[in-house]
C-alpha atoms as a PDB file:
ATOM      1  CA  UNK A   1       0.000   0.000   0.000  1.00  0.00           C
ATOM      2  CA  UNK A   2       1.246   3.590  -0.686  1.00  0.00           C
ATOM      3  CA  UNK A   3       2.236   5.943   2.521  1.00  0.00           C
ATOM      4  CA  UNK A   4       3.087   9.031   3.257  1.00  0.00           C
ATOM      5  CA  UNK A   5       5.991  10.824   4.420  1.00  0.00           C
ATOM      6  CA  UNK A   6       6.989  14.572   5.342  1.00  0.00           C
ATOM      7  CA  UNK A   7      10.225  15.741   3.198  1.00  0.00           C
ATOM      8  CA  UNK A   8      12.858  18.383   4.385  1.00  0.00           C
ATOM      9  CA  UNK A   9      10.205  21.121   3.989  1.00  0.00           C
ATOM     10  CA  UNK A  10       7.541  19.929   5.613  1.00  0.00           C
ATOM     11  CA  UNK A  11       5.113  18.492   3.100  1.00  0.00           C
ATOM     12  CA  UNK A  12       3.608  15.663   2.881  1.00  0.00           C
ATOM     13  CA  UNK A  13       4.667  12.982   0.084  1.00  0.00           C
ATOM     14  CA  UNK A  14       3.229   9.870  -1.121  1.00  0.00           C
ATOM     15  CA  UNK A  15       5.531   6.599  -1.536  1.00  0.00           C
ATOM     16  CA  UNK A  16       4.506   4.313  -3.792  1.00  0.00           C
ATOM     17  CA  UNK A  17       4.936   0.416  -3.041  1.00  0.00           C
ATOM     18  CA  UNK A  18       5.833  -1.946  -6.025  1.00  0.00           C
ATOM     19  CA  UNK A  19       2.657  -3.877  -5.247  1.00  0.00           C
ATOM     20  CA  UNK A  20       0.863  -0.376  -5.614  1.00  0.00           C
ATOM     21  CA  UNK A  21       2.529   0.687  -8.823  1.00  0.00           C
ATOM     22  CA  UNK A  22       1.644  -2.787 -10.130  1.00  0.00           C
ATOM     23  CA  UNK A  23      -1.958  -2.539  -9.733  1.00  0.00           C
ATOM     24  CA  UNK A  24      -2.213   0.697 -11.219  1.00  0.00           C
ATOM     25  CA  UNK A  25      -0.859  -0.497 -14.052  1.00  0.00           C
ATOM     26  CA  UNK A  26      -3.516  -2.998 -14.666  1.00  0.00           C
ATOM     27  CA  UNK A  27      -6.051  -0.834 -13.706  1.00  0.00           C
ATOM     28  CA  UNK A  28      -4.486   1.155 -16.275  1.00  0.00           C
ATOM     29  CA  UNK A  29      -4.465  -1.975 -18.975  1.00  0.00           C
ATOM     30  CA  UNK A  30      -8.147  -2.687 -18.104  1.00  0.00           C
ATOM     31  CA  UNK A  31      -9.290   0.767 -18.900  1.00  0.00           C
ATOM     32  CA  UNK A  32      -7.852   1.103 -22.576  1.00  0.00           C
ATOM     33  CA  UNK A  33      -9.248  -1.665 -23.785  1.00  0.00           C
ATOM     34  CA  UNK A  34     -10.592  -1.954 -26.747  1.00  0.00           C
ATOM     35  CA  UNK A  35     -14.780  -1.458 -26.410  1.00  0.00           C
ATOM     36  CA  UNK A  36     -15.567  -4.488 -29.033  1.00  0.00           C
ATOM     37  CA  UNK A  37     -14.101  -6.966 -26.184  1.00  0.00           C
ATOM     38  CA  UNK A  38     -16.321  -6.000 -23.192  1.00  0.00           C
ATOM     39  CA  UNK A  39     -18.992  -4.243 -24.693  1.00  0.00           C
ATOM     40  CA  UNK A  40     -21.561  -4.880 -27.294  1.00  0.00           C
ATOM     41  CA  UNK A  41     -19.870  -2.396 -29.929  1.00  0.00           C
ATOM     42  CA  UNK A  42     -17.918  -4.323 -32.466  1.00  0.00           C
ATOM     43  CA  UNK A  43     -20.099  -7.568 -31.444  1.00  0.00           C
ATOM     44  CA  UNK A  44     -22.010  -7.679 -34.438  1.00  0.00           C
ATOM     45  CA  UNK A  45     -25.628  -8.995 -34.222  1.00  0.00           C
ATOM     46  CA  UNK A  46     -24.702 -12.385 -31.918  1.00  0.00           C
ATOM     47  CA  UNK A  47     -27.786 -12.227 -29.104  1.00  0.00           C
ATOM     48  CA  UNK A  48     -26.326 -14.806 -27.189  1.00  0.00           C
ATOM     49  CA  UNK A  49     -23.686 -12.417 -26.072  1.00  0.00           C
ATOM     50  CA  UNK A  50     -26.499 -10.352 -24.478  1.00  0.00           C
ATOM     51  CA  UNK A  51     -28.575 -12.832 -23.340  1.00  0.00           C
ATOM     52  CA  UNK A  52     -29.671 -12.803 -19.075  1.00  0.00           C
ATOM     53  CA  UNK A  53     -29.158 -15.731 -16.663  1.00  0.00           C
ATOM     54  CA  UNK A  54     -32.308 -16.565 -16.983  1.00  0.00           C
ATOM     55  CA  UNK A  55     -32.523 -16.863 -20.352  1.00  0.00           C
ATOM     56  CA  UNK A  56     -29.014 -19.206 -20.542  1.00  0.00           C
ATOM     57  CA  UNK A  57     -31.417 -21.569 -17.782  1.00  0.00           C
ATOM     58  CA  UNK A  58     -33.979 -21.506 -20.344  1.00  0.00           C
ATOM     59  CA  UNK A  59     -32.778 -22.227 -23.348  1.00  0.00           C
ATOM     60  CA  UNK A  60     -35.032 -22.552 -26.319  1.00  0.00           C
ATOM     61  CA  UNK A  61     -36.563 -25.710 -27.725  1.00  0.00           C
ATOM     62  CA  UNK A  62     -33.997 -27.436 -30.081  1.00  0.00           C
ATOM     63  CA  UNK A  63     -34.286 -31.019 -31.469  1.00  0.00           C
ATOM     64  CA  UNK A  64     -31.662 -33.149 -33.288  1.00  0.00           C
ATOM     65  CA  UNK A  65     -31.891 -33.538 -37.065  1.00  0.00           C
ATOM     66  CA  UNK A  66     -33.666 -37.003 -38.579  1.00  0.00           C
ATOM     67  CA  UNK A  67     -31.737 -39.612 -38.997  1.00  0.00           C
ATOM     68  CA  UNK A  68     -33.679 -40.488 -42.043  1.00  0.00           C
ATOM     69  CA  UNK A  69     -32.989 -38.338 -44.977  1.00  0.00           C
ATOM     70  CA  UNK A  70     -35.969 -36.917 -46.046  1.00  0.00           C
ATOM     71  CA  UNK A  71     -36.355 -38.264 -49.382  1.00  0.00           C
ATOM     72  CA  UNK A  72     -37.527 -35.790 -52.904  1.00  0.00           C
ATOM     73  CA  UNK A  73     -40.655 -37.534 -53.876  1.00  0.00           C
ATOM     74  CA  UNK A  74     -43.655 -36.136 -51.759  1.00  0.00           C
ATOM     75  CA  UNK A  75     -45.729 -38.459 -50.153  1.00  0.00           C
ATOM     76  CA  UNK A  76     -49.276 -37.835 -48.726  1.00  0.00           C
ATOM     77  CA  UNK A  77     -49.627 -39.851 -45.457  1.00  0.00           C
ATOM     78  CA  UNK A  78     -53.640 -40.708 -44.868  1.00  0.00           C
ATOM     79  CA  UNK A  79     -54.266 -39.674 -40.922  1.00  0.00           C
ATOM     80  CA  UNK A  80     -56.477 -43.084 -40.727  1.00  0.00           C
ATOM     81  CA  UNK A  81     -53.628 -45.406 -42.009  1.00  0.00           C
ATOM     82  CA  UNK A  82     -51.379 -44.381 -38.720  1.00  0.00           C
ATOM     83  CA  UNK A  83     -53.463 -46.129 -35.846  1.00  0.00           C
ATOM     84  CA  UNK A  84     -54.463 -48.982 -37.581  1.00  0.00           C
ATOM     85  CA  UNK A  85     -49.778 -49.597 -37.482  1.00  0.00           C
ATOM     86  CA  UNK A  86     -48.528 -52.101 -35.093  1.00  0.00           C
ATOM     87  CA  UNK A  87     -46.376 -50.381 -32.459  1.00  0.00           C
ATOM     88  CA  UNK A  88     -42.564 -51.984 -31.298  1.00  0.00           C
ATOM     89  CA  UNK A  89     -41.629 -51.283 -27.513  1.00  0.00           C
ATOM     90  CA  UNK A  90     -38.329 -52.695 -28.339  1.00  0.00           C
ATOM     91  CA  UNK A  91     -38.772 -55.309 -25.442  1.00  0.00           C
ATOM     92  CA  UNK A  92     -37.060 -58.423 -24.820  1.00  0.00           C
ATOM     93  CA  UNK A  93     -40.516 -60.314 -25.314  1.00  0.00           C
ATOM     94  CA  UNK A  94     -40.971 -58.784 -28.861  1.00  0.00           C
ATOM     95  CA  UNK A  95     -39.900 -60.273 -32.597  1.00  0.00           C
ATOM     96  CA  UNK A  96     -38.490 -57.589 -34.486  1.00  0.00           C
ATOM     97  CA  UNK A  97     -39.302 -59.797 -37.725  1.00  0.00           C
ATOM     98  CA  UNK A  98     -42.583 -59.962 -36.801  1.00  0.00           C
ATOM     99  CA  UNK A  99     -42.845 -56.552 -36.555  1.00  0.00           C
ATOM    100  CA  UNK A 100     -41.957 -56.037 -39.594  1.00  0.00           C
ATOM    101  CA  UNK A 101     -43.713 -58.333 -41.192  1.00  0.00           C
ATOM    102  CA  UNK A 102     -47.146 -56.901 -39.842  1.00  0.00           C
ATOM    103  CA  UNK A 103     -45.786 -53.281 -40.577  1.00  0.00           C
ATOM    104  CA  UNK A 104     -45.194 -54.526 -44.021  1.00  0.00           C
ATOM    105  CA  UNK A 105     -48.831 -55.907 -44.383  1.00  0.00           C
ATOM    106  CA  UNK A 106     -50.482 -52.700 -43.028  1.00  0.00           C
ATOM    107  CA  UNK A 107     -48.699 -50.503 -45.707  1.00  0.00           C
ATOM    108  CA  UNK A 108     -49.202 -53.202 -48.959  1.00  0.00           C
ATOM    109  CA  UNK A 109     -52.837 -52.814 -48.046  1.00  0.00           C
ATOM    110  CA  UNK A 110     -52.878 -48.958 -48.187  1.00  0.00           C
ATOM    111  CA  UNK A 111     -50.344 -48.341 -50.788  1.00  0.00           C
ATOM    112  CA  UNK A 112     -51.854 -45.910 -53.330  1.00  0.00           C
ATOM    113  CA  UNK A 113     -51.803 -46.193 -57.439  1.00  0.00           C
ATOM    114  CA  UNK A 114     -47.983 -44.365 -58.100  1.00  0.00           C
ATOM    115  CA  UNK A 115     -46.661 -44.515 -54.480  1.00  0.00           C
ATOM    116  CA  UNK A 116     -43.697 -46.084 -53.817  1.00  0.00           C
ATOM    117  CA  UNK A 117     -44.209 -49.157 -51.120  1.00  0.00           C
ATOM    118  CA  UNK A 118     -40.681 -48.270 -50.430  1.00  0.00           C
ATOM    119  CA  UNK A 119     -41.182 -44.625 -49.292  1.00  0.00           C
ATOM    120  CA  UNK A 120     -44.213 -45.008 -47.883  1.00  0.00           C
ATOM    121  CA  UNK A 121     -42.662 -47.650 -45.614  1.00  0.00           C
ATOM    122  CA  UNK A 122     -39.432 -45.488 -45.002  1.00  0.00           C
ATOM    123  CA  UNK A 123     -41.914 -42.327 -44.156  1.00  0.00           C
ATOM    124  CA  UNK A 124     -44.562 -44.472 -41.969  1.00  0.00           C
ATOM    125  CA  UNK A 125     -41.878 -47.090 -39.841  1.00  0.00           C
ATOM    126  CA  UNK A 126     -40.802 -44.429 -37.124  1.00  0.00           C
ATOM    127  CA  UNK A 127     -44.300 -43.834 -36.572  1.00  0.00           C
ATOM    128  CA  UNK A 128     -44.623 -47.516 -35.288  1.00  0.00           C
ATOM    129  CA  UNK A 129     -41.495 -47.410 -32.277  1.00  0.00           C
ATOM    130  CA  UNK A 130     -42.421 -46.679 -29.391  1.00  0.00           C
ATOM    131  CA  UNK A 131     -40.650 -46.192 -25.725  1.00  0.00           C
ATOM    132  CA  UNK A 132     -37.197 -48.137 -25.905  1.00  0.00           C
ATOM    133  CA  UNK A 133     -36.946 -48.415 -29.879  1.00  0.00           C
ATOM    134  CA  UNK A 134     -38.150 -44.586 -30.430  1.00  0.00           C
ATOM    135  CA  UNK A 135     -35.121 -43.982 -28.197  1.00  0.00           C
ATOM    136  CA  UNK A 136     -32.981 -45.678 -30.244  1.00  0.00           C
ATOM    137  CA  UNK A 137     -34.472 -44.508 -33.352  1.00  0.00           C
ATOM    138  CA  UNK A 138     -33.283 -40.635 -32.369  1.00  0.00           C
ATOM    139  CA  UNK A 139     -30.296 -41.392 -31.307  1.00  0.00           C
ATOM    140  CA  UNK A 140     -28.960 -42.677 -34.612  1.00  0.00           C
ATOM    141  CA  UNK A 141     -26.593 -40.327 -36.698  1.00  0.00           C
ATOM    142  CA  UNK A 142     -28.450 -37.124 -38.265  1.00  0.00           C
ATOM    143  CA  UNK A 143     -29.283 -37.869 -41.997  1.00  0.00           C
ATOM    144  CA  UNK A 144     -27.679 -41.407 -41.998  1.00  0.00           C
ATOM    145  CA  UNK A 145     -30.720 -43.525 -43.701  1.00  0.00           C
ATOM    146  CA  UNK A 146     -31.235 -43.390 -47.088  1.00  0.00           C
ATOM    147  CA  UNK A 147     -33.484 -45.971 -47.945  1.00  0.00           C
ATOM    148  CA  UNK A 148     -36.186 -48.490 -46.267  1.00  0.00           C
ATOM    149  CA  UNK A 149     -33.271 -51.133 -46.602  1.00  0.00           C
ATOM    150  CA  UNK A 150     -31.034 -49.731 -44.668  1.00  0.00           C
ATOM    151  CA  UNK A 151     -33.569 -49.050 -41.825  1.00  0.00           C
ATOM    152  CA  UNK A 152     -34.549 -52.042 -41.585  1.00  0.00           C
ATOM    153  CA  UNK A 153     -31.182 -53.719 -41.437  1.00  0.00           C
ATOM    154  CA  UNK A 154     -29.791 -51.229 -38.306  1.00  0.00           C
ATOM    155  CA  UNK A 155     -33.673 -51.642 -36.990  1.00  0.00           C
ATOM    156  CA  UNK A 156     -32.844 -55.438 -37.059  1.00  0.00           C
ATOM    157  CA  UNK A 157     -29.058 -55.303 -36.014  1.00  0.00           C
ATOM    158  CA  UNK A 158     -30.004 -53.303 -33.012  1.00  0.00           C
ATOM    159  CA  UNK A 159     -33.476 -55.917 -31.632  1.00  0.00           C
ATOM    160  CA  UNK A 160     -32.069 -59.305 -33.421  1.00  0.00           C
ATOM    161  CA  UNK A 161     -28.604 -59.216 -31.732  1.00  0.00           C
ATOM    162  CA  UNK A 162     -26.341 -62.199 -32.864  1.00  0.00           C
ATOM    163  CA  UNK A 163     -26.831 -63.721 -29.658  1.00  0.00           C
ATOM    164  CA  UNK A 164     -30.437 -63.828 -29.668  1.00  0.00           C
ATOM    165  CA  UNK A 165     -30.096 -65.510 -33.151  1.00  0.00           C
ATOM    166  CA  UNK A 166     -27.883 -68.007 -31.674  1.00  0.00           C
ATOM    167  CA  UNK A 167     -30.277 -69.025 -28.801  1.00  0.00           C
ATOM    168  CA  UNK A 168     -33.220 -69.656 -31.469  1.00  0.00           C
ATOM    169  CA  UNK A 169     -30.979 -71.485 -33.932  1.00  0.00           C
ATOM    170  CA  UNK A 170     -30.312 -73.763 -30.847  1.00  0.00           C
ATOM    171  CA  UNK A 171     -34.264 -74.202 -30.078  1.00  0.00           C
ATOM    172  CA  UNK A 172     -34.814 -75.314 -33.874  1.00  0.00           C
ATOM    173  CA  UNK A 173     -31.690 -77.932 -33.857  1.00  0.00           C
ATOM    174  CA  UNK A 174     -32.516 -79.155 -29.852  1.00  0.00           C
ATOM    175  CA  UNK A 175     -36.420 -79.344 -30.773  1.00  0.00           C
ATOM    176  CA  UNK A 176     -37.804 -82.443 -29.150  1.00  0.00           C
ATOM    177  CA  UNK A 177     -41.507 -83.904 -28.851  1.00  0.00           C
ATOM    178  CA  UNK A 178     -43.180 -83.918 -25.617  1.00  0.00           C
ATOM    179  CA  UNK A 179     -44.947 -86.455 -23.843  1.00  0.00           C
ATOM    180  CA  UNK A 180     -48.154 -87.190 -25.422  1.00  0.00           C
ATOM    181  CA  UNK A 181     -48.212 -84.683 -27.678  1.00  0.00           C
ATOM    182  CA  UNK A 182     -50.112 -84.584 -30.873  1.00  0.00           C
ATOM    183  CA  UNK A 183     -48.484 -84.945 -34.012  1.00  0.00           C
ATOM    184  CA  UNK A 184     -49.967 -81.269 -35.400  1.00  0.00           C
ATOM    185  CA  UNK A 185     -49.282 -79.481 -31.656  1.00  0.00           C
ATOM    186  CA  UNK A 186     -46.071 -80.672 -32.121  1.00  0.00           C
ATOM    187  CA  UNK A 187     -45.387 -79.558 -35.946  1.00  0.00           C
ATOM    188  CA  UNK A 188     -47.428 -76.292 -35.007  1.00  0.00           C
ATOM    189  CA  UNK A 189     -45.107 -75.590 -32.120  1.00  0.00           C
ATOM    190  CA  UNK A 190     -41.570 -76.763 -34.169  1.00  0.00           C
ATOM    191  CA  UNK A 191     -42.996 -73.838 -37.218  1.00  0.00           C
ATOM    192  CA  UNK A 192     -43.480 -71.305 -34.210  1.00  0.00           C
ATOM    193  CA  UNK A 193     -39.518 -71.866 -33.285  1.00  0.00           C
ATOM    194  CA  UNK A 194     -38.595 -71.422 -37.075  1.00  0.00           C
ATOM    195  CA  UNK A 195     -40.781 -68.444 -37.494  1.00  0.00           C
ATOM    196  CA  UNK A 196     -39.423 -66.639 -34.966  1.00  0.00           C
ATOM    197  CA  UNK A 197     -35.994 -66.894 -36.703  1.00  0.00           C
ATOM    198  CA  UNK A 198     -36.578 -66.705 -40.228  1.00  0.00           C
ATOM    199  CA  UNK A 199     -33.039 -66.081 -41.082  1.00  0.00           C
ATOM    200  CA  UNK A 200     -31.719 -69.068 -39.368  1.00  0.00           C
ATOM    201  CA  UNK A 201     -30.106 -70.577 -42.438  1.00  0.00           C
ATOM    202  CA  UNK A 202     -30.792 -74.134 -41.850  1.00  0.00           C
ATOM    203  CA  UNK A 203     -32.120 -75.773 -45.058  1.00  0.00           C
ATOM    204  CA  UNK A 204     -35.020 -77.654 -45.767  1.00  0.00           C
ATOM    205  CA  UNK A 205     -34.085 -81.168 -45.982  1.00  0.00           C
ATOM    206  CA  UNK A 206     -31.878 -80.328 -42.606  1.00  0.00           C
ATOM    207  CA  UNK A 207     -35.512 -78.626 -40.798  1.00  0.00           C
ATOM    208  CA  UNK A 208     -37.384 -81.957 -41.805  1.00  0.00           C
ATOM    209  CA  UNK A 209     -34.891 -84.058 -40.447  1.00  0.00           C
ATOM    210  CA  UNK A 210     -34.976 -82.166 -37.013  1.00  0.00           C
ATOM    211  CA  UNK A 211     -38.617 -82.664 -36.688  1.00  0.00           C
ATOM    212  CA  UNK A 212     -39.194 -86.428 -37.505  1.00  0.00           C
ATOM    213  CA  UNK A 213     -36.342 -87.160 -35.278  1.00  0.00           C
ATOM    214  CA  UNK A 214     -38.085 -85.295 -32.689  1.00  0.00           C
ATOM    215  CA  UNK A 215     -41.053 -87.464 -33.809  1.00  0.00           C
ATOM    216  CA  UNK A 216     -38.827 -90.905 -33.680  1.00  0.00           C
ATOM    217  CA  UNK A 217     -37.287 -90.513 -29.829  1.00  0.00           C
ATOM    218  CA  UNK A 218     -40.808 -89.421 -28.868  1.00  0.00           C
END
């Protein structure tokens, strides 16, 4: 801090510390500025720069772009053809090629004279995910699906893990009668296991050989 001190005449005199001398020298810094860093001249037209606490706390509504890319023909979707869609929860309990196969049903039965089945399907699919899978659905790279092929293979990849495949192909080749079952319960119940993996790659004479040797040890 500065002090002061009298001199040989009498007066008083301020001494000046080095801490002192080094303040006022960035007070001094501080003050010539230039205005466009602390003050909204030279800012150009950015409101964020202006904006109130509140207002940063708030933020506006913002959502993430599609991940589909919205394709150039125009499509008219029909407000009665959405509820009548079967929905996908994305739970454990759920075929994803089911799913599809319903979805697929639903949209061959609406599909208009000149619309493509394939962009109506693309257009109408994220309307049927619901909870878990409409989750996954938005959190999928912005603009990263071109085409109803390619949502349908991540849609697939992401509910028809490898291991899930894997545990079904092991049903088919393990299937085995039970006691006292009839002959149709039993071939109803073997075409429910192959169903629900219809990419399980097992060939025909191979799936009929399965079954009657179920049949035989029963």
């Amino acid at each position: 801090m500065p002090y002061w001190i009298r001199d040989q005449e009498g007066r008083l005199v301020r001494i000046e510390t080095p801490r002192a001398i080094e303040l006022e020298i960035i007070l001094e810094v501080m003050e010539n500025q230039p205005e466009d860093q602390h003050s909204q001249h030279g800012q150009g037209n950015d409101p964020n720069l202006y904006r109130s606490m509140r207002d940063r706390m708030h933020p506006p509504r913002m959502s993430a772009p599609s991940c589909i890319i919205p394709p150039t023909e125009q499509l008219i979707i029909r407000p009665h053809i959405v509820p009548l869609l079967p929905t996908f929860h994305g739970m454990e309990s759920e075929n994803p090629y089911a799913h599809i196969k319903e979805f697929e049903d639903v949209c061959n039965t609406f599909q208009e004279g000149g619309t493509a089945i394939e962009l109506m399907r693309l257009k109408l699919f994220p309307f049927t995910l619901k909870d878990k899978a409409k989750i996954w659905l938005n959190s999928l790279r912005p603009r990263s699906i071109r085409t109803w092929t390619e949502l349908q293979a991540d849609f697939l990849k992401k509910f028809f893990p490898t291991h899930r495949t894997n545990g079904l192909k092991r049903q088919i080749s393990n299937f085995s009668a039970r006691e006292n079952e009839k002959f149709y319960e039993c071939w109803e119940r073997y075409m429910e296991a192959i169903n629900a993996c219809p990419h399980h790659g097992f060939d025909t004479w191979l799936l009929v050989a399965i079954f009657m040797m179920a049949c035989h040890l029963q």
